[in-house]
N, C-alpha and C. Protein backbone atom coordinates (compact mmCIF):
# COMPACT_ATOMS: atom_id res chain seq x y z
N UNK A 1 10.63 -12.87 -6.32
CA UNK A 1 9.54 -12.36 -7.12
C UNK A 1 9.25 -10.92 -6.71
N UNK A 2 9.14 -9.75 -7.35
CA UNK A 2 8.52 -8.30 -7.42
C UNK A 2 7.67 -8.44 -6.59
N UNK A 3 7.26 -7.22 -5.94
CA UNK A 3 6.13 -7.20 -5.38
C UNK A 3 4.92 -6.94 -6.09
N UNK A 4 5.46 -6.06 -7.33
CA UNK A 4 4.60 -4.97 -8.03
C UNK A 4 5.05 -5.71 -9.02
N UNK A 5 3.74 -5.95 -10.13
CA UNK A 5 4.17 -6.16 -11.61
C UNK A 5 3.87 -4.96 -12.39
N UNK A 6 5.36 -4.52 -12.98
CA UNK A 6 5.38 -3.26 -13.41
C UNK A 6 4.31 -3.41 -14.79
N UNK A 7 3.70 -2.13 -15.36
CA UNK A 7 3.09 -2.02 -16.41
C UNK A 7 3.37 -1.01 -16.93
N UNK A 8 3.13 -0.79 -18.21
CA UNK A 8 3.48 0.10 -19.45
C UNK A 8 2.43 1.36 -19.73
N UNK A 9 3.38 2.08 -19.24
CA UNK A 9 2.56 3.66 -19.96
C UNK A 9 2.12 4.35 -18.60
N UNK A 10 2.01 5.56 -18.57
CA UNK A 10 1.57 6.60 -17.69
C UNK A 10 0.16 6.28 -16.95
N UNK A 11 -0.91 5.61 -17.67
CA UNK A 11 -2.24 5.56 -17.63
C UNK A 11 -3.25 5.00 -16.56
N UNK A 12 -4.43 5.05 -16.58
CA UNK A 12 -5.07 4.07 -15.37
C UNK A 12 -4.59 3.31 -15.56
N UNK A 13 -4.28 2.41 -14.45
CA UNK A 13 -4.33 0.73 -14.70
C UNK A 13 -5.74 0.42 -13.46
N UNK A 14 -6.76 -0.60 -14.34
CA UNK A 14 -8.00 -0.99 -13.86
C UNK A 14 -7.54 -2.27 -12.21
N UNK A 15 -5.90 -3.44 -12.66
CA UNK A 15 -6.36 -3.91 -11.62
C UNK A 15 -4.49 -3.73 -11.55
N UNK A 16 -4.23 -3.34 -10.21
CA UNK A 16 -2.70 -4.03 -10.32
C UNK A 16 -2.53 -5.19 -8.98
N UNK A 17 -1.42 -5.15 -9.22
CA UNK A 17 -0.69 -6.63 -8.74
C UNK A 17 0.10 -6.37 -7.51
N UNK A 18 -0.24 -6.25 -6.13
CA UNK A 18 0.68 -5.97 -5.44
C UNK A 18 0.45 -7.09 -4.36
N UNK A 19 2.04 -7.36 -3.86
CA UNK A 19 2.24 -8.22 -2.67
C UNK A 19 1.03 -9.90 -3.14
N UNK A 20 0.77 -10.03 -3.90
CA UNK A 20 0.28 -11.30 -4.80
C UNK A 20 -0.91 -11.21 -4.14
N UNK A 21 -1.27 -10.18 -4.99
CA UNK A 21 -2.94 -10.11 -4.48
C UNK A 21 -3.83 -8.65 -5.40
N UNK A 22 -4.55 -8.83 -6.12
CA UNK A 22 -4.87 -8.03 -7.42
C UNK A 22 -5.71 -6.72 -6.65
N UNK A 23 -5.58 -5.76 -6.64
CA UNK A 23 -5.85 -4.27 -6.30
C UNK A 23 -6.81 -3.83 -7.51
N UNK A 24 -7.95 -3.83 -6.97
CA UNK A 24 -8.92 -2.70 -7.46
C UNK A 24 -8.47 -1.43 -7.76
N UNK A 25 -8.07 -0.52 -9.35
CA UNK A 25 -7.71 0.61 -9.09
C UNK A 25 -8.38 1.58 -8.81
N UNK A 26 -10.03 1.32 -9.19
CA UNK A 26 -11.24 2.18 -9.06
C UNK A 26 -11.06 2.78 -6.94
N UNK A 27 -10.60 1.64 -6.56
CA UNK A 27 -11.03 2.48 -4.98
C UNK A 27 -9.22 3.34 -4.91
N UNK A 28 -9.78 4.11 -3.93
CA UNK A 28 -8.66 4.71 -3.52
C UNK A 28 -7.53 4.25 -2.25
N UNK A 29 -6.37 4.95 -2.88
CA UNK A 29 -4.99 4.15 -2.33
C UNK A 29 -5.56 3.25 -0.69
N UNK A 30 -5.78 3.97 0.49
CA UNK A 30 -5.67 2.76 1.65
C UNK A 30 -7.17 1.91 1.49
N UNK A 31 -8.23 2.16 0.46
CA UNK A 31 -9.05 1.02 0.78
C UNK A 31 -8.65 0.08 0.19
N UNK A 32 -7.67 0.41 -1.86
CA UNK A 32 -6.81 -0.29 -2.16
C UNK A 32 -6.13 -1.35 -1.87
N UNK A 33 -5.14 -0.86 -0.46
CA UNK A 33 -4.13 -1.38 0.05
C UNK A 33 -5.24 -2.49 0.91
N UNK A 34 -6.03 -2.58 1.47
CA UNK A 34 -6.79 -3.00 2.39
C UNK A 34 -7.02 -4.36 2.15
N UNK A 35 -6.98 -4.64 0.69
CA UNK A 35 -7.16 -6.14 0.35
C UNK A 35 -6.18 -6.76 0.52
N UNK A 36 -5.15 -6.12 0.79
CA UNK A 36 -3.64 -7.26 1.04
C UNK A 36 -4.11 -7.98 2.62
N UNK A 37 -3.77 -9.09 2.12
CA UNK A 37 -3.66 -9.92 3.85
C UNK A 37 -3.03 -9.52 4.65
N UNK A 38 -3.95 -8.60 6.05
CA UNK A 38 -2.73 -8.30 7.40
C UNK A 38 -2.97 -6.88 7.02
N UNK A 39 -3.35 -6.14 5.76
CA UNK A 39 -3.30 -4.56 5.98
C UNK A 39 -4.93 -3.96 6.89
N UNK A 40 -4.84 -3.74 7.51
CA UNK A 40 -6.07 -2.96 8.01
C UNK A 40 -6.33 -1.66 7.97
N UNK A 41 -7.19 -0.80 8.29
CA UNK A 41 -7.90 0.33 7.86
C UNK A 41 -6.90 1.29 8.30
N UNK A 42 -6.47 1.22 9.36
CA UNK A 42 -5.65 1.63 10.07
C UNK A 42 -4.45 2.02 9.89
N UNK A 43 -3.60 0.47 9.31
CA UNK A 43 -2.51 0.13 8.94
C UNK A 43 -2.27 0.85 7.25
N UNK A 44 -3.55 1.13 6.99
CA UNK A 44 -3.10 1.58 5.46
C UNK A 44 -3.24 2.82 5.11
N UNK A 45 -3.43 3.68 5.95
CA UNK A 45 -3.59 5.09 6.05
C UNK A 45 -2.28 5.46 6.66
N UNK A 46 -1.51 4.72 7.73
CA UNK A 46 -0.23 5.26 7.84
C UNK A 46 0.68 4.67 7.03
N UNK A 47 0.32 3.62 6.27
CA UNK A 47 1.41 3.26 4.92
C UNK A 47 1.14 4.70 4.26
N UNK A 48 0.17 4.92 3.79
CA UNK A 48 0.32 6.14 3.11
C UNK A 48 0.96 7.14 3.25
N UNK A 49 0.23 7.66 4.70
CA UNK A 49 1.27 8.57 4.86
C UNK A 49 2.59 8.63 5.06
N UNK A 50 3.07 7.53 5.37
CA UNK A 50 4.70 6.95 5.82
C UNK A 50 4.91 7.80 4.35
N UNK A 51 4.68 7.13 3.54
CA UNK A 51 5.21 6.63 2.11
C UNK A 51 5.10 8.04 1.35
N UNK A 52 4.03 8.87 1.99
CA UNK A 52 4.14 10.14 1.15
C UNK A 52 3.15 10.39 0.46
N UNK A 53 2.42 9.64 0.15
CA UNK A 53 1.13 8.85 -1.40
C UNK A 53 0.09 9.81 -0.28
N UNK A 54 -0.71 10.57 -1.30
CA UNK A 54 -2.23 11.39 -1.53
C UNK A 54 -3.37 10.11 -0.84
N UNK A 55 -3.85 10.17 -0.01
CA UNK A 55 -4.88 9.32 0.39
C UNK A 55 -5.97 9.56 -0.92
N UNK A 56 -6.34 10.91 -1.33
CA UNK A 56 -7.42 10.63 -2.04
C UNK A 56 -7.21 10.31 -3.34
N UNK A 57 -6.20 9.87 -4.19
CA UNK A 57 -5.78 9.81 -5.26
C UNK A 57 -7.00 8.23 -5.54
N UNK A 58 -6.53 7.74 -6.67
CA UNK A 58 -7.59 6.31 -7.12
C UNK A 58 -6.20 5.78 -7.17
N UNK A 59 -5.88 4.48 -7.07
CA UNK A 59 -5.10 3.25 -6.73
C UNK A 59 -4.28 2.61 -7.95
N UNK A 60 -5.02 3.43 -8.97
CA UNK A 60 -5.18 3.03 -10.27
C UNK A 60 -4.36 4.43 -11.34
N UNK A 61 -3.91 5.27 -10.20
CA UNK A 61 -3.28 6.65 -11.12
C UNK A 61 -2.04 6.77 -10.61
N UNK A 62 -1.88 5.48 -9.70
CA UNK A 62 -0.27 5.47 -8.87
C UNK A 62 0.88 5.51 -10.08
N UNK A 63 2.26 5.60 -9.82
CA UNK A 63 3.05 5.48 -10.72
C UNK A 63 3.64 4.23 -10.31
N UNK A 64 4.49 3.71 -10.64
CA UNK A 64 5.00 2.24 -9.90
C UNK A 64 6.44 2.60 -9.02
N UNK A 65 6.75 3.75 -8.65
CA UNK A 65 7.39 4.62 -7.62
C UNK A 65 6.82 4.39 -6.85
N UNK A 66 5.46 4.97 -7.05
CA UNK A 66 4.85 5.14 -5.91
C UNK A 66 4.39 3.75 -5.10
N UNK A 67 3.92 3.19 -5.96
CA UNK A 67 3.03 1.81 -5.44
C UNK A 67 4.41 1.18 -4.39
N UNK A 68 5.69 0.97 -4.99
CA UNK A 68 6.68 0.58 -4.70
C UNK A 68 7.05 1.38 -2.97
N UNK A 69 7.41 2.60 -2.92
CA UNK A 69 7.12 3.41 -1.96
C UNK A 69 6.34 2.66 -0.90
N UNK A 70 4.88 2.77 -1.17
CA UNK A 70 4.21 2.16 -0.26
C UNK A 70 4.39 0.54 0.37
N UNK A 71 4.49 -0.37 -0.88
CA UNK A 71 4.79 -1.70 -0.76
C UNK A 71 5.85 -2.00 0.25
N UNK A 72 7.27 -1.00 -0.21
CA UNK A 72 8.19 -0.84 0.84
C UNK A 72 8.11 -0.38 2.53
N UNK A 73 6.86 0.70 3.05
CA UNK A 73 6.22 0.70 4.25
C UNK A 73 5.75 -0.92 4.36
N UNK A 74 4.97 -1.04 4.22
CA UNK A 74 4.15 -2.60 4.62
C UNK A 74 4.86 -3.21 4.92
N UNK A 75 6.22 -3.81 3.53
CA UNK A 75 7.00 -5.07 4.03
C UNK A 75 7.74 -4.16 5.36
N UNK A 76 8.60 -3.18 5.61
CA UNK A 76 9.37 -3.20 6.91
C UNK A 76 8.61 -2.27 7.40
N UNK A 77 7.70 -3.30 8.29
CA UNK A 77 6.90 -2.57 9.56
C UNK A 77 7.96 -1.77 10.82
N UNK A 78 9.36 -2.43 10.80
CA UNK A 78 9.61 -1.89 11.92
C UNK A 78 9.39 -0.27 12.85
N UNK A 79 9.01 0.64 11.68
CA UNK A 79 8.92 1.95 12.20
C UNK A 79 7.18 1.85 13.46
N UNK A 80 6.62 0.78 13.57
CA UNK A 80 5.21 0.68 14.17
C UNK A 80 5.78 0.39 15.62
N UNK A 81 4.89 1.33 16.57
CA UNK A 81 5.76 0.75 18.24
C UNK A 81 5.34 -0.70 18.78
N UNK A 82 6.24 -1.10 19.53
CA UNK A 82 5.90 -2.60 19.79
C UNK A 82 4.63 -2.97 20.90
N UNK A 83 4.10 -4.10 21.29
CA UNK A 83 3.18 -3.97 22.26
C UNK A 83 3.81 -3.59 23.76
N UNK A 84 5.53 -3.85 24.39
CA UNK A 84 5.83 -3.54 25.00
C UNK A 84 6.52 -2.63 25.52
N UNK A 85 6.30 -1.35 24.88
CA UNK A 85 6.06 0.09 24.99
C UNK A 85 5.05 0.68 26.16
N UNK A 86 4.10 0.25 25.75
CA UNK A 86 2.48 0.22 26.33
C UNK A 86 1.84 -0.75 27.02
N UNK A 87 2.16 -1.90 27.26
CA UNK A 87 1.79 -2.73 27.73
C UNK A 87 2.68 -3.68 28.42
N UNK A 88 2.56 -4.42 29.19
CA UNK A 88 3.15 -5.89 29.92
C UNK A 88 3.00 -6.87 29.17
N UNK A 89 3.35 -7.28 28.24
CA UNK A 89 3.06 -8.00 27.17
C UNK A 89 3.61 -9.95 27.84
């Protein structure tokens, strides 16, 4: 199954569909991202920036490149350092 259900036309879209979980487009991209299970405040500000995506843009003016882009940070976390880097885990 997609992560993203693609939609038609250039335009706002009010709710989209990512990682099976419906995105507010009114807030912007990482508070957006924030409703996915497991993304945190944190975690969704460096999806962004990983991914390239305007933090202040609305969630809802993404292209489905883009959304995709980002979706693709989230699922392969591996670029995040591990706890035993820094710690005795």
């Amino acid at each position: 199954m997609p992560a993203v259900v693609a939609q038609s036309g250039d335009e706002f879209q009010h709710m989209l569909r990512v990682m099976n979980t419906n995105v507010d487009g009114k807030d912007k991209v990482p508070f957006a991202m924030r409703r996915v299970k497991g993304v945190g405040r944190r975690l969704a500000i460096m999806a962004c920036k990983r991914a390239g995506v305007d933090m202040h843009r609305r969630a809802g003016t993404l292209s489905n490149d883009e959304i995709e882009r980002v979706v693709s940070v989230l699922v392969h976390r591996n670029w995040l350092p591990s706890c035993t880097e820094y710690f005795t885990c």
